[in-house]
N, C-alpha and C. Protein backbone atom coordinates (compact mmCIF):
# COMPACT_ATOMS: atom_id res chain seq x y z
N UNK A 1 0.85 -1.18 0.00
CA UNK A 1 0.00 0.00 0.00
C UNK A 1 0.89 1.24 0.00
N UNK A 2 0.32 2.27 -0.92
CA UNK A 2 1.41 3.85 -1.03
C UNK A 2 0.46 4.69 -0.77
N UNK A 3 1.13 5.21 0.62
CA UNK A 3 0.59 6.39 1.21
C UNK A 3 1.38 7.64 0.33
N UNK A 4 0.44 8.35 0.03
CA UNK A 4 1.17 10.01 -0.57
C UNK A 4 1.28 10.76 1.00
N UNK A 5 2.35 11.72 0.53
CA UNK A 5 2.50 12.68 1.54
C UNK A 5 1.03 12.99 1.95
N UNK A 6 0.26 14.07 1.58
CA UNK A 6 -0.93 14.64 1.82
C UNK A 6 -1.28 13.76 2.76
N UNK A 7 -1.90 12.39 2.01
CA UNK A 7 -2.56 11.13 3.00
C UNK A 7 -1.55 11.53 4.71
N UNK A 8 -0.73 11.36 4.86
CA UNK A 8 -0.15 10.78 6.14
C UNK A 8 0.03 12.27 6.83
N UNK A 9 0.12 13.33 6.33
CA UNK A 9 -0.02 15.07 6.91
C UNK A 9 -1.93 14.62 7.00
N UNK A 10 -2.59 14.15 6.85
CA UNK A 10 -3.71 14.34 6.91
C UNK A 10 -4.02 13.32 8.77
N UNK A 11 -3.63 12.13 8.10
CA UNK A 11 -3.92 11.55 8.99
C UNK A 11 -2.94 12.26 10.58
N UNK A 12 -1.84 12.68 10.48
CA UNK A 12 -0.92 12.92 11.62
C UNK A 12 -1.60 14.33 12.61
N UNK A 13 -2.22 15.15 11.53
CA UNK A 13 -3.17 16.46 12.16
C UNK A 13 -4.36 15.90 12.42
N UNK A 14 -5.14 14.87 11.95
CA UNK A 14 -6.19 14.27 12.64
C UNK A 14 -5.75 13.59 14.00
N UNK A 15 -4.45 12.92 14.34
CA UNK A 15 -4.28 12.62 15.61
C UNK A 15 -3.67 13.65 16.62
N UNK A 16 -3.27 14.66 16.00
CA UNK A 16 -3.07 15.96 16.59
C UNK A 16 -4.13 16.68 17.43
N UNK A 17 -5.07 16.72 16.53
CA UNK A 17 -6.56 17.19 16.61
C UNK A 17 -7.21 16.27 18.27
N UNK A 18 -7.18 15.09 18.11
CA UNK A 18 -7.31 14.17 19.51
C UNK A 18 -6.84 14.33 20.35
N UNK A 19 -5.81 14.70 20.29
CA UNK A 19 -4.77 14.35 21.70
C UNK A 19 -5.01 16.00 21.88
N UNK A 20 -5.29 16.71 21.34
CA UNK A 20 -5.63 18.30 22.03
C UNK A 20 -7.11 18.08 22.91
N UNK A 21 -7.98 17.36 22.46
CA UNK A 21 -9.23 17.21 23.14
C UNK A 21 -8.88 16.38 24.27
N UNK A 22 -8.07 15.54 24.21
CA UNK A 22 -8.45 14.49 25.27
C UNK A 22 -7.00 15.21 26.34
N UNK A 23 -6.46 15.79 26.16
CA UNK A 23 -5.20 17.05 27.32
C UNK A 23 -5.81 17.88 27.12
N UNK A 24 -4.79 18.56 28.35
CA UNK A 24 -4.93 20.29 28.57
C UNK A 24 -4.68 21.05 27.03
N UNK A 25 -4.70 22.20 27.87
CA UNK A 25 -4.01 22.65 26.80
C UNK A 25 -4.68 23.79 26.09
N UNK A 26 -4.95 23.43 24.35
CA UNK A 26 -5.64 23.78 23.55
C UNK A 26 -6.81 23.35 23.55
N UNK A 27 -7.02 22.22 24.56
CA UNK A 27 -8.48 21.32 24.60
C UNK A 27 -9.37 21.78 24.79
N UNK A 28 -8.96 22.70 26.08
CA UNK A 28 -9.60 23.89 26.93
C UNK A 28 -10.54 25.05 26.13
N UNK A 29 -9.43 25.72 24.92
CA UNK A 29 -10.01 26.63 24.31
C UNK A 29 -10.98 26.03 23.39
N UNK A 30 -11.08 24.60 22.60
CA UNK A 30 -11.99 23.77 22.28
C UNK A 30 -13.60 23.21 22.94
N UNK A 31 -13.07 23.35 24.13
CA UNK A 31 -14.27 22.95 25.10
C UNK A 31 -15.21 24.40 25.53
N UNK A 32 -14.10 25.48 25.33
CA UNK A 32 -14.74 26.51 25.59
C UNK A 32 -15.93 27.28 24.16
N UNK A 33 -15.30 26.97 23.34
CA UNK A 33 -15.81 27.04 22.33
C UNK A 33 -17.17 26.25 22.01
N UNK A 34 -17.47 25.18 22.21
CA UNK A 34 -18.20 24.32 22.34
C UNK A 34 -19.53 24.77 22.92
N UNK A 35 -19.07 25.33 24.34
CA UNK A 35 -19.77 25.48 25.40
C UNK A 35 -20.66 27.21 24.99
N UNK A 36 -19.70 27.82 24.14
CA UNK A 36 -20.60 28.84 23.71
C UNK A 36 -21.67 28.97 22.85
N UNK A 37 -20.98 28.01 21.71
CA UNK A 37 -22.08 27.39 20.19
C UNK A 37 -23.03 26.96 21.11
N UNK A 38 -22.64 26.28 22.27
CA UNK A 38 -24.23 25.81 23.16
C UNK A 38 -25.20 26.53 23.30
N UNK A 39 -24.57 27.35 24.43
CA UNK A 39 -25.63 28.65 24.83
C UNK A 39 -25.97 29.73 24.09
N UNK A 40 -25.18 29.73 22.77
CA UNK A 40 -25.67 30.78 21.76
C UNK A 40 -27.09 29.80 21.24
N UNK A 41 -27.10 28.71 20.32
CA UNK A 41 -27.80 28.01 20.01
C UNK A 41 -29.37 28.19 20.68
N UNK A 42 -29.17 27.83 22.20
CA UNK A 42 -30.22 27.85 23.17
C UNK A 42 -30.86 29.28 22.94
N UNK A 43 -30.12 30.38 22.99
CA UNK A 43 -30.53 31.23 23.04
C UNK A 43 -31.13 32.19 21.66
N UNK A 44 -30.64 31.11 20.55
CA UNK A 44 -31.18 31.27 19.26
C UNK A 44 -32.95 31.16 19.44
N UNK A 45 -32.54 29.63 20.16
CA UNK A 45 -34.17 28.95 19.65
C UNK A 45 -35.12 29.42 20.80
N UNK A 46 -34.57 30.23 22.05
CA UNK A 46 -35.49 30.78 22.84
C UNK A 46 -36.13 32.11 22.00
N UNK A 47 -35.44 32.68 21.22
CA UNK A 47 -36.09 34.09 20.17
C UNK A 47 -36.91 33.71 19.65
N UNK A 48 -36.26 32.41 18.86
CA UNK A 48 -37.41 31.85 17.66
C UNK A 48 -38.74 31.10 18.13
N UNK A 49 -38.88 31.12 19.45
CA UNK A 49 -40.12 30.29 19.28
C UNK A 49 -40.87 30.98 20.82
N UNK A 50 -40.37 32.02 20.92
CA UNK A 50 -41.16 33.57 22.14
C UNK A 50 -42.43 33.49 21.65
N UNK A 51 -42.43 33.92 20.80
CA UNK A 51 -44.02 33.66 20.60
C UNK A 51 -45.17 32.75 21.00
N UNK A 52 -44.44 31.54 20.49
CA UNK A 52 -45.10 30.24 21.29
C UNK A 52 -45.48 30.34 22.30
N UNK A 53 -44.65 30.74 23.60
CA UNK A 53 -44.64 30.85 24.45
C UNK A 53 -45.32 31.59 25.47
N UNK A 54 -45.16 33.03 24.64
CA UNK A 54 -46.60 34.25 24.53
C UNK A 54 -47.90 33.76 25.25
N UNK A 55 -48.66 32.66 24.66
CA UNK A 55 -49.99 32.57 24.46
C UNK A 55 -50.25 31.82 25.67
């Protein structure tokens, strides 16, 4: 089997990518990130559906 460069830079930043989530670190700013898309989200679908709620 012939791995091309690309292939194995692909795969080596995909295990890069892991080992930042599962340590400190950069994981942190990942988790934090996460945690905002959350509560932005929530606070999307509390606008969108006020109305509902209204009655």
């Amino acid at each position: 089997m012939h791995l091309s460069l690309e292939t194995i830079v692909r795969f080596t930043n995909a295990a890069r990518i892991s080992d930042w989530e599962g340590g400190d670190g950069l994981g942190s700013v990942i988790k934090k990130r996460r945690k905002k898309m959350r509560k932005h989200k929530h606070k999307k679908l509390l606008v969108r559906t006020r109305h509902q709620r209204r009655k």
